[in-house]
PDB file of N, CA and C in Angstrom:
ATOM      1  N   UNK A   1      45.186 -51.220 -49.273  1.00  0.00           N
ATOM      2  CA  UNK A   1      43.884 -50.804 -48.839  1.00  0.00           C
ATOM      3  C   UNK A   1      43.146 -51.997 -48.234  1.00  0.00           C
ATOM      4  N   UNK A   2      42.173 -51.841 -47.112  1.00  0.00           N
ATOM      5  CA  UNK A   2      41.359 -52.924 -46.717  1.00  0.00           C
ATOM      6  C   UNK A   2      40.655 -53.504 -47.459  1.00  0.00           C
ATOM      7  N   UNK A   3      40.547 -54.286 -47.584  1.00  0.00           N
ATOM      8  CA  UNK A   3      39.204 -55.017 -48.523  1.00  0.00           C
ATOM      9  C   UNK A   3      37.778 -54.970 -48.099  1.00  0.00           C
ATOM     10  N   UNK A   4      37.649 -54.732 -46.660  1.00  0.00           N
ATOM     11  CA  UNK A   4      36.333 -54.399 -46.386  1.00  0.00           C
ATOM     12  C   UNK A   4      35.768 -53.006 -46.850  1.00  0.00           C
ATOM     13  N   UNK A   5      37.306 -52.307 -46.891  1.00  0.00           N
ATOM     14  CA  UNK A   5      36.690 -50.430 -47.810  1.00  0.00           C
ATOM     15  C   UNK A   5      36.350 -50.987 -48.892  1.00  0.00           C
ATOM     16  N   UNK A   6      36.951 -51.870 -49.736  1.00  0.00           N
ATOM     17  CA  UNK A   6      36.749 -51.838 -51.381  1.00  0.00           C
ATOM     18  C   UNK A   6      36.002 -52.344 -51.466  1.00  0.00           C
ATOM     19  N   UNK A   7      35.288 -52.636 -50.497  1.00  0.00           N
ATOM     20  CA  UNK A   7      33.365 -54.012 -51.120  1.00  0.00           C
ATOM     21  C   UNK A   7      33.047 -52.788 -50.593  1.00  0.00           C
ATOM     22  N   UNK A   8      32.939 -51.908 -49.448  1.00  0.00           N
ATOM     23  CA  UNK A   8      32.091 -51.111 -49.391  1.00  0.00           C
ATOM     24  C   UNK A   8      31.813 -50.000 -50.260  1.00  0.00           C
ATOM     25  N   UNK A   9      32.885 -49.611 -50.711  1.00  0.00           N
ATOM     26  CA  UNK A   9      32.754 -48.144 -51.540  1.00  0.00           C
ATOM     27  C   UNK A   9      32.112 -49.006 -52.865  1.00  0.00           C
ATOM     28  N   UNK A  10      32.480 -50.236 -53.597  1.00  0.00           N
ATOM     29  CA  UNK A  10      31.985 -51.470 -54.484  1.00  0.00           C
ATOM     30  C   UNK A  10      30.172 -51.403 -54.506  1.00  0.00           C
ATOM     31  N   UNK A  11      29.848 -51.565 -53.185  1.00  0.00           N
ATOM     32  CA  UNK A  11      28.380 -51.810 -53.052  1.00  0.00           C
ATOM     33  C   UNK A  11      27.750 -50.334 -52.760  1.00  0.00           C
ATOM     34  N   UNK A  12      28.350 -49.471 -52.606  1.00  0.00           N
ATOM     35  CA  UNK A  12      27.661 -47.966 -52.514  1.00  0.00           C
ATOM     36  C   UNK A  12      27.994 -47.697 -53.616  1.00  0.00           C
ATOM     37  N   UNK A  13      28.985 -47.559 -54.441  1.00  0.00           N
ATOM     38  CA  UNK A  13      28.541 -47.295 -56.151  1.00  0.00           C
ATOM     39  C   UNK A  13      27.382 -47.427 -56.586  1.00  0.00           C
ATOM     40  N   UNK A  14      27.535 -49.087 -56.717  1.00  0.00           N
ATOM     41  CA  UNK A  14      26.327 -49.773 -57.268  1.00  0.00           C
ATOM     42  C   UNK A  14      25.269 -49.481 -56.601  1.00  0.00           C
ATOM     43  N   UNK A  15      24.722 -49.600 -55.582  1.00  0.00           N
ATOM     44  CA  UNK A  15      23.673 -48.956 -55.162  1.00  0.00           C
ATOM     45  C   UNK A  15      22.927 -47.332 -55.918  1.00  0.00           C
ATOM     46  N   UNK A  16      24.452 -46.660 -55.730  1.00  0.00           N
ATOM     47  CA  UNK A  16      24.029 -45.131 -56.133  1.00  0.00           C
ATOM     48  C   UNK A  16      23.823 -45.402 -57.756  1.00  0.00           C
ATOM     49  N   UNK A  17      24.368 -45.838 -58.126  1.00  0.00           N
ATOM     50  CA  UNK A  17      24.207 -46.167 -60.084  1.00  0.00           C
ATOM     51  C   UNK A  17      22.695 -46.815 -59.995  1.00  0.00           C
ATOM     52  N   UNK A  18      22.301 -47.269 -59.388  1.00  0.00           N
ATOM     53  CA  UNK A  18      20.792 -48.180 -59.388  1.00  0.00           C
ATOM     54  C   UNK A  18      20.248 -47.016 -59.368  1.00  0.00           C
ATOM     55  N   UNK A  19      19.929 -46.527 -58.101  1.00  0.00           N
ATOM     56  CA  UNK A  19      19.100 -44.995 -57.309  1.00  0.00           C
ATOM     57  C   UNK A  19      19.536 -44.428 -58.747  1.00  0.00           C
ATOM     58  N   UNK A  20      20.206 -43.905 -59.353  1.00  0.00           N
ATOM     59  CA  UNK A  20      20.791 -43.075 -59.935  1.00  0.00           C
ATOM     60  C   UNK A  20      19.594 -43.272 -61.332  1.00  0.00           C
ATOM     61  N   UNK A  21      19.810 -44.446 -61.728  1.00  0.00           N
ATOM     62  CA  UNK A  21      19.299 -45.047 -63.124  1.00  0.00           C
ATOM     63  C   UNK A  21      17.236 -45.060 -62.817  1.00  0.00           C
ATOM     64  N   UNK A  22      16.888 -45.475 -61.720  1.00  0.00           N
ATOM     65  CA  UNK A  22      15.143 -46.009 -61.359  1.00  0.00           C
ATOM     66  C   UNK A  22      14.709 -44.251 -61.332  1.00  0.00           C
ATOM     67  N   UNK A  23      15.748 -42.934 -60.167  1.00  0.00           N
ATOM     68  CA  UNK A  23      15.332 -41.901 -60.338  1.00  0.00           C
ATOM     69  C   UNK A  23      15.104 -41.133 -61.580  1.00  0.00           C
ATOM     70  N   UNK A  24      16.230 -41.271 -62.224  1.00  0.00           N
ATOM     71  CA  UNK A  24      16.224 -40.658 -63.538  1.00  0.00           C
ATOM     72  C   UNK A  24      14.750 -40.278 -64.704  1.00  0.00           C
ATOM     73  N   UNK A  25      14.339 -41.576 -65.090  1.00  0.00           N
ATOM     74  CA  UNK A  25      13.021 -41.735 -65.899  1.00  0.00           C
ATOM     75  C   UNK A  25      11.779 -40.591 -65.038  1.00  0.00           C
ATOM     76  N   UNK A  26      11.913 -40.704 -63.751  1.00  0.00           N
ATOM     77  CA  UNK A  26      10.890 -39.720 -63.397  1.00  0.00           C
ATOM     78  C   UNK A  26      11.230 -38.471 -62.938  1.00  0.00           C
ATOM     79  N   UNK A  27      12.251 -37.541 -63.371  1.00  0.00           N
ATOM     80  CA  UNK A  27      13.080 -36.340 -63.348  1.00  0.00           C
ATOM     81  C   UNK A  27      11.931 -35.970 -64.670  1.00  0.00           C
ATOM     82  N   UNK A  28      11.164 -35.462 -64.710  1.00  0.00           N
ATOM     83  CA  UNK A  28      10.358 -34.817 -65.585  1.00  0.00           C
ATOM     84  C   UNK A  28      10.494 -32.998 -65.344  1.00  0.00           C
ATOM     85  N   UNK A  29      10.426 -32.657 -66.552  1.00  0.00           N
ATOM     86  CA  UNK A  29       9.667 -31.064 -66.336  1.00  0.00           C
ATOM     87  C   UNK A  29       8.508 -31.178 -66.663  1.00  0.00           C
ATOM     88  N   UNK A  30       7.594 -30.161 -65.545  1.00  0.00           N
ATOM     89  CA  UNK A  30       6.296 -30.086 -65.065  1.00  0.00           C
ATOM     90  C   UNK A  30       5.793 -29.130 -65.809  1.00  0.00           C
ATOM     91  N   UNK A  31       6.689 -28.008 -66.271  1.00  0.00           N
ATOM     92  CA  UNK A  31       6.346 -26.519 -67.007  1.00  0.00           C
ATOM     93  C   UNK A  31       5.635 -26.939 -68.410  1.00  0.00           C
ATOM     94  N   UNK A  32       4.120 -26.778 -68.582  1.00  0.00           N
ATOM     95  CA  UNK A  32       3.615 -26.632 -69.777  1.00  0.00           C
ATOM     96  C   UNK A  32       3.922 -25.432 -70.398  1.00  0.00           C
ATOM     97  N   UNK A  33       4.479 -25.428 -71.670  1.00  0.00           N
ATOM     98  CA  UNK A  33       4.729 -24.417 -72.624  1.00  0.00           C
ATOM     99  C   UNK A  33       3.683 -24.343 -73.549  1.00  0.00           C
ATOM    100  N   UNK A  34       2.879 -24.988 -73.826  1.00  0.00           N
ATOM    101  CA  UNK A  34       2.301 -24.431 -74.511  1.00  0.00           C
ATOM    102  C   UNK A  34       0.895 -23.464 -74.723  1.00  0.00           C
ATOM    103  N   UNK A  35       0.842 -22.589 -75.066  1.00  0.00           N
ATOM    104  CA  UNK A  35      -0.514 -21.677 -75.031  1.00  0.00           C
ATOM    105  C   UNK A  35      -1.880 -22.181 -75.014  1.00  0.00           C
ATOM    106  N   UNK A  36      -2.021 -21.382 -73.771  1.00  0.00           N
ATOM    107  CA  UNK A  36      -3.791 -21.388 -73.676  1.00  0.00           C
ATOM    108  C   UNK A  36      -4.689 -20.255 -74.354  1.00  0.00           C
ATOM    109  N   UNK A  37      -4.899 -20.203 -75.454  1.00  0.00           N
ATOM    110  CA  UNK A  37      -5.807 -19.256 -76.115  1.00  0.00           C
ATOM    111  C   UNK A  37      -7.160 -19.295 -75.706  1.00  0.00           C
ATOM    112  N   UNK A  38      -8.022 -17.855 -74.862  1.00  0.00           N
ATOM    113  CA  UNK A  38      -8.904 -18.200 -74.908  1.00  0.00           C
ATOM    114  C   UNK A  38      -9.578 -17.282 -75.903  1.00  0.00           C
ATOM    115  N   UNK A  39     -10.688 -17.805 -76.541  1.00  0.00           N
ATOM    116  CA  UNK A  39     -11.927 -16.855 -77.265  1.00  0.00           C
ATOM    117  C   UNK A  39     -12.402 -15.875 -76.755  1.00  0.00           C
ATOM    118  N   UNK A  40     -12.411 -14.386 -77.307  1.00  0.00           N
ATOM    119  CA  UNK A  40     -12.472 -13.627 -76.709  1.00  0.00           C
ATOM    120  C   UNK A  40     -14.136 -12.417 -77.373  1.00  0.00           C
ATOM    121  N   UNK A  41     -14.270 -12.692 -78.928  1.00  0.00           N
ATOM    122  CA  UNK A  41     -14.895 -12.284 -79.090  1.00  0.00           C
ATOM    123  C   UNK A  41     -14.697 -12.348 -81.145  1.00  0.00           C
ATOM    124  N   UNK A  42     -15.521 -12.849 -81.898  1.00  0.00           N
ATOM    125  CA  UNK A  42     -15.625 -12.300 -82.901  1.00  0.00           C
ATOM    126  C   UNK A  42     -16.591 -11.754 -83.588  1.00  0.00           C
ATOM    127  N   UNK A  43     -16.517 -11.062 -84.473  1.00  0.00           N
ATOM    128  CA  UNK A  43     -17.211 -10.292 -85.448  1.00  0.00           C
ATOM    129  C   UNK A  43     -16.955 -10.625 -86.802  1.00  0.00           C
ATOM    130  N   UNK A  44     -18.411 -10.253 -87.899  1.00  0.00           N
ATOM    131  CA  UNK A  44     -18.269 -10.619 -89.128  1.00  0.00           C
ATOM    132  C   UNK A  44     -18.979  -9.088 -89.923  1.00  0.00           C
ATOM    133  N   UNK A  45     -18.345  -8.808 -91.006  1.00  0.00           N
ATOM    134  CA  UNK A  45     -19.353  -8.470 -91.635  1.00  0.00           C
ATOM    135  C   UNK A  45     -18.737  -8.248 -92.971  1.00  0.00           C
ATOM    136  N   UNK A  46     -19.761  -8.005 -93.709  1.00  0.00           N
ATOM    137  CA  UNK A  46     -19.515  -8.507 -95.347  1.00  0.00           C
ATOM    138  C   UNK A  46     -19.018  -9.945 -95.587  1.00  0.00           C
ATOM    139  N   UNK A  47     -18.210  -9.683 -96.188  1.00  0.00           N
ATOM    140  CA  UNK A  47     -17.373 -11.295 -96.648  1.00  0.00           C
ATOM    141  C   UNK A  47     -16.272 -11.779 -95.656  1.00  0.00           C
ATOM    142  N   UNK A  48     -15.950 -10.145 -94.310  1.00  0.00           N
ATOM    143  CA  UNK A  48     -14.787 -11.364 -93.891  1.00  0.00           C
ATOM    144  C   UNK A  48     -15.184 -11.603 -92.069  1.00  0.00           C
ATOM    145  N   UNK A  49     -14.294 -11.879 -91.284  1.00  0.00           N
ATOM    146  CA  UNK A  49     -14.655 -12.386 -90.231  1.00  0.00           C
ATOM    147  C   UNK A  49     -13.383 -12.043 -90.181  1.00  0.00           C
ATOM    148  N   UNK A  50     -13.671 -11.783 -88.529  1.00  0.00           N
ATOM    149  CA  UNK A  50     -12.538 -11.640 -87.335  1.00  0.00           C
ATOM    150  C   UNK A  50     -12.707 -11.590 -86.292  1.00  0.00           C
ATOM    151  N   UNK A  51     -11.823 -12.496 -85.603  1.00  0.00           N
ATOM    152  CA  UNK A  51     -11.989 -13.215 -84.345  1.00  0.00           C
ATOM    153  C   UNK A  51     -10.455 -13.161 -82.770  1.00  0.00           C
ATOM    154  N   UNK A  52     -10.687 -12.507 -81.739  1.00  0.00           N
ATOM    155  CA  UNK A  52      -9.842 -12.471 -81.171  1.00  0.00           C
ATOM    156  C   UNK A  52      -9.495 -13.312 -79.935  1.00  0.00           C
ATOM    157  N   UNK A  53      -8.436 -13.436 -79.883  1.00  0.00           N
ATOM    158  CA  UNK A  53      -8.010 -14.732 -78.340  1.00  0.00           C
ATOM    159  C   UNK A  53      -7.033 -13.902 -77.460  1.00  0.00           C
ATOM    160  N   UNK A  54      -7.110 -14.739 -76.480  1.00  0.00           N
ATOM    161  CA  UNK A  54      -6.532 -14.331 -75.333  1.00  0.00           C
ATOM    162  C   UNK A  54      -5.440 -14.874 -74.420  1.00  0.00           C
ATOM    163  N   UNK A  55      -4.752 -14.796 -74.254  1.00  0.00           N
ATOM    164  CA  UNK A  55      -3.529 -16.198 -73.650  1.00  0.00           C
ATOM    165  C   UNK A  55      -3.071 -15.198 -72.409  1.00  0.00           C
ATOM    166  N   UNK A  56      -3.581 -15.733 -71.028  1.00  0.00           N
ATOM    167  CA  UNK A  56      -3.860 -14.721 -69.836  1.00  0.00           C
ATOM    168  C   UNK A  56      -2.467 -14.837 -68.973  1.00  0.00           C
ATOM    169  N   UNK A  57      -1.872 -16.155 -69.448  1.00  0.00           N
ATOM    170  CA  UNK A  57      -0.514 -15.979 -68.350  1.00  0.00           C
ATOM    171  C   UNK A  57       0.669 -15.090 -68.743  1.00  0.00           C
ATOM    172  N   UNK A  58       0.597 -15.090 -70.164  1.00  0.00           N
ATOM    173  CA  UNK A  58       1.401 -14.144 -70.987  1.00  0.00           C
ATOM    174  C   UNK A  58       0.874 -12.911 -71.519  1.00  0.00           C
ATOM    175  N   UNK A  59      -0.315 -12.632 -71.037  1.00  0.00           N
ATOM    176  CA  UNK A  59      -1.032 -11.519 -71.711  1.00  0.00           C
ATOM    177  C   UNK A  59      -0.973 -10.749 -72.922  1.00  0.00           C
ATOM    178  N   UNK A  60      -0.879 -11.735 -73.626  1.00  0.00           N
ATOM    179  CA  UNK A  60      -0.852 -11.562 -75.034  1.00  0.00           C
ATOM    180  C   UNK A  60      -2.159 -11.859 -75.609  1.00  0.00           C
ATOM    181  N   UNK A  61      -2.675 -11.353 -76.705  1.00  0.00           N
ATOM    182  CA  UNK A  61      -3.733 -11.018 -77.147  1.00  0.00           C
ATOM    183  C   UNK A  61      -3.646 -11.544 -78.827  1.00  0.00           C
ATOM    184  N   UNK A  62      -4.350 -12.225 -79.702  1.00  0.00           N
ATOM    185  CA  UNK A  62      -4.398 -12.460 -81.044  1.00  0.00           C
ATOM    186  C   UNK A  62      -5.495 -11.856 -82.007  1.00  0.00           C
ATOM    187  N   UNK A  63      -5.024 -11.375 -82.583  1.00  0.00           N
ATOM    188  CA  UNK A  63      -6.496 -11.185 -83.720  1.00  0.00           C
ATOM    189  C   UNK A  63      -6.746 -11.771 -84.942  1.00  0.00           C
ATOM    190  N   UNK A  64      -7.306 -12.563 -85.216  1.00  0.00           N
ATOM    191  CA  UNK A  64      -7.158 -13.235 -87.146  1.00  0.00           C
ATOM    192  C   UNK A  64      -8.205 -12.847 -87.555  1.00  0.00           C
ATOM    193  N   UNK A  65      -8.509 -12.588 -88.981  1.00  0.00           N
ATOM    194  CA  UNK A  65      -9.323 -12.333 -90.012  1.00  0.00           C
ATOM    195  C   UNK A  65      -8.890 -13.018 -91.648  1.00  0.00           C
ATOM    196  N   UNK A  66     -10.115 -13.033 -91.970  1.00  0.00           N
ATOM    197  CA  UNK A  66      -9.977 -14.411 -93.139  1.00  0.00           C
ATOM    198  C   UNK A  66      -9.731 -12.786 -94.025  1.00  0.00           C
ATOM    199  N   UNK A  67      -8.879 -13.741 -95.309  1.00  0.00           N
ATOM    200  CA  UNK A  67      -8.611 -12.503 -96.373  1.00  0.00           C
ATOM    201  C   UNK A  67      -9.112 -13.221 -97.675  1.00  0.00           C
ATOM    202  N   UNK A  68      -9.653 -12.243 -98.045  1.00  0.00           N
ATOM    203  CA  UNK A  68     -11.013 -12.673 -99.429  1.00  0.00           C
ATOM    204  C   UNK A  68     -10.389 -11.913-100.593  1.00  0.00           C
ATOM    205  N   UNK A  69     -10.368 -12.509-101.253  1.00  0.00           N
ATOM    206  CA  UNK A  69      -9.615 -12.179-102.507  1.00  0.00           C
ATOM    207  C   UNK A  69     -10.439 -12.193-103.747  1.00  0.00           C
ATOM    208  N   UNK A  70     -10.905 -10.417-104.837  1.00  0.00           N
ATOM    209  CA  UNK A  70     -12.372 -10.737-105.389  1.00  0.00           C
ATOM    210  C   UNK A  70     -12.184 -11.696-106.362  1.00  0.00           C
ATOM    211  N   UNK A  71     -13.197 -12.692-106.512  1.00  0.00           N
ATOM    212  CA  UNK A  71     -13.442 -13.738-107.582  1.00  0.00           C
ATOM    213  C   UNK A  71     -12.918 -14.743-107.213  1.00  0.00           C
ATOM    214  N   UNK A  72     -11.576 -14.761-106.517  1.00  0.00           N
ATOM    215  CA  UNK A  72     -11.312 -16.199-105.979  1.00  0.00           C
ATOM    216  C   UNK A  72     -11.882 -16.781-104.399  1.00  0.00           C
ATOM    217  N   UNK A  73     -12.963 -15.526-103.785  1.00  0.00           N
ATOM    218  CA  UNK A  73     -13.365 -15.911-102.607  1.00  0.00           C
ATOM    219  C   UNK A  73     -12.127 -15.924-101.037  1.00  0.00           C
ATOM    220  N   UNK A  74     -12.284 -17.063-100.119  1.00  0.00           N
ATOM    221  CA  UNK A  74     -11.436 -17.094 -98.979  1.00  0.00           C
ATOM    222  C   UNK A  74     -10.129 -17.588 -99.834  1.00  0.00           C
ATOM    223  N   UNK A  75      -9.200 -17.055 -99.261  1.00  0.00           N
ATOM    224  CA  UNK A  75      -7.844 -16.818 -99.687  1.00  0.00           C
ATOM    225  C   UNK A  75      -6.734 -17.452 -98.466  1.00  0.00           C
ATOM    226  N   UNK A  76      -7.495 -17.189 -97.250  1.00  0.00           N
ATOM    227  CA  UNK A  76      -6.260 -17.154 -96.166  1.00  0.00           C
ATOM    228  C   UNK A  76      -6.953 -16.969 -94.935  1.00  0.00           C
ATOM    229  N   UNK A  77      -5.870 -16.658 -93.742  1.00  0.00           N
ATOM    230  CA  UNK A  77      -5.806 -15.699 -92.828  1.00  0.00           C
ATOM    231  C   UNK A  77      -5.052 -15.158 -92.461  1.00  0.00           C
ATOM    232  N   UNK A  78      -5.092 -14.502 -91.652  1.00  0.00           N
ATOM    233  CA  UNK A  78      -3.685 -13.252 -91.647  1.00  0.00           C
ATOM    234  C   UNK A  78      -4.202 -13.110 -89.792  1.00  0.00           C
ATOM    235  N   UNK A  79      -3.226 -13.256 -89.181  1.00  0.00           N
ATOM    236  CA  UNK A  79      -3.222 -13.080 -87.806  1.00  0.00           C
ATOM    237  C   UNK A  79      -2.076 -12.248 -87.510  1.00  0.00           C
ATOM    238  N   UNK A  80      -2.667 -11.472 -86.402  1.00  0.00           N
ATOM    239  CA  UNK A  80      -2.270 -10.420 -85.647  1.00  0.00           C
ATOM    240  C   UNK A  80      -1.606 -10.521 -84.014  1.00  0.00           C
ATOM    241  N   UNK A  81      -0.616 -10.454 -83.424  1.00  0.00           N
ATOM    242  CA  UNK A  81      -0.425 -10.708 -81.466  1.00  0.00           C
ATOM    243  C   UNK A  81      -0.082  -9.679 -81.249  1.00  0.00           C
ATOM    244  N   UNK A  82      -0.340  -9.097 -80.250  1.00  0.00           N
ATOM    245  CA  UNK A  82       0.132  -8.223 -79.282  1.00  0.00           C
ATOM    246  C   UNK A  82       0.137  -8.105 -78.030  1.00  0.00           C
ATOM    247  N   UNK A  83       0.775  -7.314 -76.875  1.00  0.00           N
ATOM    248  CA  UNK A  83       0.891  -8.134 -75.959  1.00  0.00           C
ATOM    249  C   UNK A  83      -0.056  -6.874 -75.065  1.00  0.00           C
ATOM    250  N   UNK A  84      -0.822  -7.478 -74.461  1.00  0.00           N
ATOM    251  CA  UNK A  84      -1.399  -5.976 -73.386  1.00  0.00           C
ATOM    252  C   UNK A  84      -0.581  -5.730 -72.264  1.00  0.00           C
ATOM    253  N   UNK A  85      -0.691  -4.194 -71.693  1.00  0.00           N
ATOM    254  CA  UNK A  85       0.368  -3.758 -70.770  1.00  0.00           C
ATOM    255  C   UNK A  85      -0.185  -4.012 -69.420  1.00  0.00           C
TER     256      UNK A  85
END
């Protein structure tokens, strides 16, 4: 084989392994996954409360309400999703 092929294909490796290695670190995914809940509206009455959200790209919908338990007071919450059509 020539020796001028083998420095060349030699120095285009290395080149591409460089390019290869500086591109890499900024190969990011852009896609946020995680939920945007917005506030949608709550209500209270008596002892408990409930409050609903909204997450508009997935159109899904949440509902939570605190769960009161007698004599021991707030206990929890208990949440609800569903998805609107």
């Amino acid at each position: 084989m020539n020796m001028k092929i083998v420095r060349l294909s030699a120095v285009a490796l290395i080149a591409g392994l460089v390019l290869a290695v500086s591109v890499a670190p900024a190969a990011r995914s852009q896609v946020d996954v995680s939920p945007s809940y917005l506030p949608i509206g709550v209500a209270a009455s008596g002892n408990t409360s409930t409050v609903w959200f909204h997450e508009p790209s997935s159109r899904q919908t949440l509902a939570c309400q605190t769960v009161v338990t007698a004599g021991k007071g707030l206990t929890g919450i208990q949440c609800v999703a569903a998805k609107l059509p």
